[in-house]
N, C-alpha and C. Protein backbone atom coordinates (compact mmCIF):
# COMPACT_ATOMS: atom_id res chain seq x y z
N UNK A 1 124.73 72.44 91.61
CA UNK A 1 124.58 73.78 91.08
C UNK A 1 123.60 74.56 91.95
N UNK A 2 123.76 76.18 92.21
CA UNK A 2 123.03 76.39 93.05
C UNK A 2 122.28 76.97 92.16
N UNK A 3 120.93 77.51 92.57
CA UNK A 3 119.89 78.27 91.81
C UNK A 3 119.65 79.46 92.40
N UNK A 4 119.51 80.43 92.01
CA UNK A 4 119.13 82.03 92.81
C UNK A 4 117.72 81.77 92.49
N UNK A 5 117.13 82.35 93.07
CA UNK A 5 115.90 82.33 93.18
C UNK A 5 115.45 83.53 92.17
N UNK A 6 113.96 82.88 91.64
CA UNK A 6 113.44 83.99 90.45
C UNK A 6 113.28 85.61 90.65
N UNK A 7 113.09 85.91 92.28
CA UNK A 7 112.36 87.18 92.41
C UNK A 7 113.71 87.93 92.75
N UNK A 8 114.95 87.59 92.48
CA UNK A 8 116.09 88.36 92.34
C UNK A 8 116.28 89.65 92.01
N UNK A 9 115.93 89.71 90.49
CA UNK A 9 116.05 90.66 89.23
C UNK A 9 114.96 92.24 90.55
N UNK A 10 114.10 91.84 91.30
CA UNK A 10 113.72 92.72 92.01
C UNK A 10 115.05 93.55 93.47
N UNK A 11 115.40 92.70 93.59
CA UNK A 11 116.68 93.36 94.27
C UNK A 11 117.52 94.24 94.12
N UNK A 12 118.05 94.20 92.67
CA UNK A 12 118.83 94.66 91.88
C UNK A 12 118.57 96.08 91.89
N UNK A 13 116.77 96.10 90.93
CA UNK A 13 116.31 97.76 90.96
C UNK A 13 116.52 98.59 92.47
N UNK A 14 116.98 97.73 93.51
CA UNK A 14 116.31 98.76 94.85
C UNK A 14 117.77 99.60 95.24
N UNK A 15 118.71 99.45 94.60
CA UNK A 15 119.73 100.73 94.19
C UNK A 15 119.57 101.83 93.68
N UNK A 16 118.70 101.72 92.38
CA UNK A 16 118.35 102.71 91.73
C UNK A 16 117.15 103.72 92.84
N UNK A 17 116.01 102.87 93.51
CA UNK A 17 115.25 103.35 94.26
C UNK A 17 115.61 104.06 95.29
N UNK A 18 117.01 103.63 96.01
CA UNK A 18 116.99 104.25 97.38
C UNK A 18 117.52 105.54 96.61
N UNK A 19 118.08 105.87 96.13
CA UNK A 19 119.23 107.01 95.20
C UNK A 19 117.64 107.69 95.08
N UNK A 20 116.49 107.22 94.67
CA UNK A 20 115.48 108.22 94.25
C UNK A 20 114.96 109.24 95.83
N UNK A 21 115.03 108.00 96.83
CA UNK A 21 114.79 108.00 98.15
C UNK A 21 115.56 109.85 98.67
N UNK A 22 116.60 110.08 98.26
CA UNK A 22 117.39 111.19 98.74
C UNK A 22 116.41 112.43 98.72
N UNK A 23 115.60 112.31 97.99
CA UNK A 23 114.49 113.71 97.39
C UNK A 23 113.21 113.20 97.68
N UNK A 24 112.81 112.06 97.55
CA UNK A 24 111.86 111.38 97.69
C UNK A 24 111.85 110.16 98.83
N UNK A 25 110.56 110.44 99.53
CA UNK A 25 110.56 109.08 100.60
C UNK A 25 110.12 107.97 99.63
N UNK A 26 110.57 106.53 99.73
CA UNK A 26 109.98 105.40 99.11
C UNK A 26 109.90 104.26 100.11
N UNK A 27 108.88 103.27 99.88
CA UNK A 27 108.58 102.51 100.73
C UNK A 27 108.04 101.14 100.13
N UNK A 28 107.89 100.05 100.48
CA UNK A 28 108.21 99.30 100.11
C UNK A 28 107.37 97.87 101.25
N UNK A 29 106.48 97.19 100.80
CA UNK A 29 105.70 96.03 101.51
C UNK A 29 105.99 94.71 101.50
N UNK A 30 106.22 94.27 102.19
CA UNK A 30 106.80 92.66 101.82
C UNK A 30 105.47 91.81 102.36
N UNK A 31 105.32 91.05 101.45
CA UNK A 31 104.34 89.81 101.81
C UNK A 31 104.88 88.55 101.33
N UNK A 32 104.41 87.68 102.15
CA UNK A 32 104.12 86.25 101.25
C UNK A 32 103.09 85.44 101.53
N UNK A 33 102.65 84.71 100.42
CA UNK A 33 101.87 84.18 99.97
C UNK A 33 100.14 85.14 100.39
N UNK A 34 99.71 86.20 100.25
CA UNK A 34 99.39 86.65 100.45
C UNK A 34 98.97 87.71 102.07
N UNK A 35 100.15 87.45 102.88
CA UNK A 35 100.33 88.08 103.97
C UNK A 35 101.66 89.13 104.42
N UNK A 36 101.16 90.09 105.09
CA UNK A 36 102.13 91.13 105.65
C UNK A 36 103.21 90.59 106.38
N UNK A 37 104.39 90.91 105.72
CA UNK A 37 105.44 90.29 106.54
C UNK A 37 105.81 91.73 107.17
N UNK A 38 106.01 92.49 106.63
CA UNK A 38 107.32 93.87 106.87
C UNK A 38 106.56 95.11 105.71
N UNK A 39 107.27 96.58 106.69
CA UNK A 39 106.98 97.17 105.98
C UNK A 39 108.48 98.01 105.97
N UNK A 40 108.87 98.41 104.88
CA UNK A 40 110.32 99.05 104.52
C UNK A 40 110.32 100.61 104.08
N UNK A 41 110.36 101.66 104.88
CA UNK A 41 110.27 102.99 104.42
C UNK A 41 111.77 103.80 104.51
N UNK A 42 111.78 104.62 103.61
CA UNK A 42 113.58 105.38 103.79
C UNK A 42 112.95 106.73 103.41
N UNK A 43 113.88 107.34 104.06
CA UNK A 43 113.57 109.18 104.09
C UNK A 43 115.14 109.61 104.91
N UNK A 44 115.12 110.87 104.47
CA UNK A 44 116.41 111.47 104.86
C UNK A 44 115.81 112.83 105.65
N UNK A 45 116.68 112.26 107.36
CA UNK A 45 116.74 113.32 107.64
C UNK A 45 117.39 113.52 108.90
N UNK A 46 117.95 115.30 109.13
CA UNK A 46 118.94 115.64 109.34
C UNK A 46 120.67 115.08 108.90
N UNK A 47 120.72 114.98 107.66
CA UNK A 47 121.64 114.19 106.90
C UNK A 47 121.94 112.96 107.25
N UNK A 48 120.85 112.27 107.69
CA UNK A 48 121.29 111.26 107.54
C UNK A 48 119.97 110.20 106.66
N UNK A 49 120.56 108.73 106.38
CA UNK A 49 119.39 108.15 105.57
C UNK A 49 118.97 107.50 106.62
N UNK A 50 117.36 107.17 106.56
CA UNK A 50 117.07 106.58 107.63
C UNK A 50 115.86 105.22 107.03
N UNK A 51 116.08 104.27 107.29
CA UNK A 51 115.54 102.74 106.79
C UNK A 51 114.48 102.67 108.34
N UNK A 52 113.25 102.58 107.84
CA UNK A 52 112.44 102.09 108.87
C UNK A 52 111.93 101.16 108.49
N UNK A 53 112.34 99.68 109.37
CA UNK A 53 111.48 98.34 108.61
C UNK A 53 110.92 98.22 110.19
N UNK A 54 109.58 97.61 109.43
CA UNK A 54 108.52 97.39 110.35
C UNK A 54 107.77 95.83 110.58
N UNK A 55 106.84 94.95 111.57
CA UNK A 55 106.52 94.37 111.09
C UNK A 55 105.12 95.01 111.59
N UNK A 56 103.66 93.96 111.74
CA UNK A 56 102.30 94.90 112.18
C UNK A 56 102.36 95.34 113.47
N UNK A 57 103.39 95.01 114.19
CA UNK A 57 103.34 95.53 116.12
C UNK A 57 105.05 95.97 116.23
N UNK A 58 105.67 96.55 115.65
CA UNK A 58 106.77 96.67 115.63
C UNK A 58 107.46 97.35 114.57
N UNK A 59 108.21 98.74 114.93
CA UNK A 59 109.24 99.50 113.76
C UNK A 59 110.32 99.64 114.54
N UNK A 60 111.44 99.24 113.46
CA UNK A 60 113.08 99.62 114.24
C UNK A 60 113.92 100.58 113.26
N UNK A 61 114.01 101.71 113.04
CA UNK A 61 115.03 102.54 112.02
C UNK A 61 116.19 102.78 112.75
N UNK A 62 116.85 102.02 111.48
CA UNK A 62 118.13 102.16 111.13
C UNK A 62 119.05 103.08 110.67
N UNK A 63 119.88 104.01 111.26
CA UNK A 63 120.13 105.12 110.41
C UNK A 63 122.18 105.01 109.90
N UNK A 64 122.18 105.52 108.96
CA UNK A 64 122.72 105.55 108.07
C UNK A 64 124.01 107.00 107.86
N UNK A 65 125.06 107.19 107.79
CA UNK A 65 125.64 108.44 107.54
C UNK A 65 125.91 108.72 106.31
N UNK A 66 125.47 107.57 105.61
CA UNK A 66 125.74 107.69 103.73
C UNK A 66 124.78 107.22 102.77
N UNK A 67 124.57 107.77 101.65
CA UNK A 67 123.44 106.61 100.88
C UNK A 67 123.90 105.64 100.64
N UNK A 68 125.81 105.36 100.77
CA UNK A 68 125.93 103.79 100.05
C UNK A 68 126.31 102.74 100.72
N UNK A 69 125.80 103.21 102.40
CA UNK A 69 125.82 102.13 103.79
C UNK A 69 124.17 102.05 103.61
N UNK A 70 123.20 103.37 103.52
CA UNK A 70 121.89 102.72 103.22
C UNK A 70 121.58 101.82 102.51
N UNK A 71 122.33 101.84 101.19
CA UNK A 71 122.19 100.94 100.05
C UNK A 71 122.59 99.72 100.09
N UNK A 72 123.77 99.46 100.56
CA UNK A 72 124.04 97.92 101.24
C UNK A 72 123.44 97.48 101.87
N UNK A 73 122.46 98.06 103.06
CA UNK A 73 121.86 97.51 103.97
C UNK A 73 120.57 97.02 103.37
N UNK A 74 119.83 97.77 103.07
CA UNK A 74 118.64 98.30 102.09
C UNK A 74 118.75 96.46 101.17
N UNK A 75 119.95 96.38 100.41
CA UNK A 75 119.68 95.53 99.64
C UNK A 75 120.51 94.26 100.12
N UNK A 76 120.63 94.04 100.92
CA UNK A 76 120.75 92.66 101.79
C UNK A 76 119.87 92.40 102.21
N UNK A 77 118.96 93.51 103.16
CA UNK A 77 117.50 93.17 103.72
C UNK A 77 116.38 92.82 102.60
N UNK A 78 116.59 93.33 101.61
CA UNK A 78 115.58 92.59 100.13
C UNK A 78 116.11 91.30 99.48
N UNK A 79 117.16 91.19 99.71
CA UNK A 79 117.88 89.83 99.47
C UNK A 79 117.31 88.61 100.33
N UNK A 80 117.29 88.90 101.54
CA UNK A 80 116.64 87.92 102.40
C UNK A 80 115.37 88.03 102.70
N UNK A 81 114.68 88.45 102.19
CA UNK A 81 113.40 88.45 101.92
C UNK A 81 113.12 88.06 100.63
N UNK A 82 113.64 88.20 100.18
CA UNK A 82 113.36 87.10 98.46
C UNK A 82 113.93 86.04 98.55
N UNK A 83 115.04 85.29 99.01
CA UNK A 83 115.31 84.20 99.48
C UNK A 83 114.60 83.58 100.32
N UNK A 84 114.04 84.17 101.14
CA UNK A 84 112.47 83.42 101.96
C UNK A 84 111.34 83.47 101.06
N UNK A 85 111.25 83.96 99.76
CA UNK A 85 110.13 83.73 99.13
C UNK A 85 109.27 84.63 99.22
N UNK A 86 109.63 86.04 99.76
CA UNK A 86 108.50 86.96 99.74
C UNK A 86 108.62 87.33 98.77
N UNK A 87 107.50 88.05 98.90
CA UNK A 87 107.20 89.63 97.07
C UNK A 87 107.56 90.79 97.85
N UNK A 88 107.98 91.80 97.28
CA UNK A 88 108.14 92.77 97.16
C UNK A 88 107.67 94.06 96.19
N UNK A 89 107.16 94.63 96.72
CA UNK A 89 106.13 95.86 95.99
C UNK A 89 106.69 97.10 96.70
N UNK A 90 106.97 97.74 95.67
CA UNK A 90 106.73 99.75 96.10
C UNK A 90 105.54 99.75 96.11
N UNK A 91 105.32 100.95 96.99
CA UNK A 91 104.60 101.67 97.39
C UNK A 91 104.08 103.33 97.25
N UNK A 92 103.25 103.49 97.27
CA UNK A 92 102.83 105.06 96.72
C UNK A 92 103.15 105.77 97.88
């Protein structure tokens, strides 16, 4: 039997988030076990969505022609980061 891992149920919400993302920039920190793995920011612009994941010496954005290619992407990349066991936190 396989097991999903507990910090799942956090994945899920980051649909609802990027959709907030269209009006609002949101961003997003990944750590584990108390260290910086990545940093995850989305903002729209010139119509398009744009995903900037980062790590501390390094940002690559990803851009997007739709919110629901951002949103796939967006939540595969939180998928595998909770499958490695990170946390995930919004950000102000």
């Amino acid at each position: 039997m396989v097991r999903l891992p507990r910090r799942l149920p956090i994945v899920i919400v980051m649909s609802a988030a990027i959709q907030l993302a269209v009006d609002h920039d949101a961003s997003w920190r990944i750590t584990r076990e108390g260290t910086d793995v990545a940093t995850i920011d989305v903002r729209q612009e010139q119509g398009e969505v744009v995903i900037l994941a980062g790590t501390s010496n390094t940002e690559r954005p990803y851009r997007f022609p739709s919110l629901q290619a951002a949103d796939a992407f967006l939540s595969d990349l939180m998928t595998s980061f909770s499958y490695l066991g990170c946390d995930i936190a919004a950000t102000a």
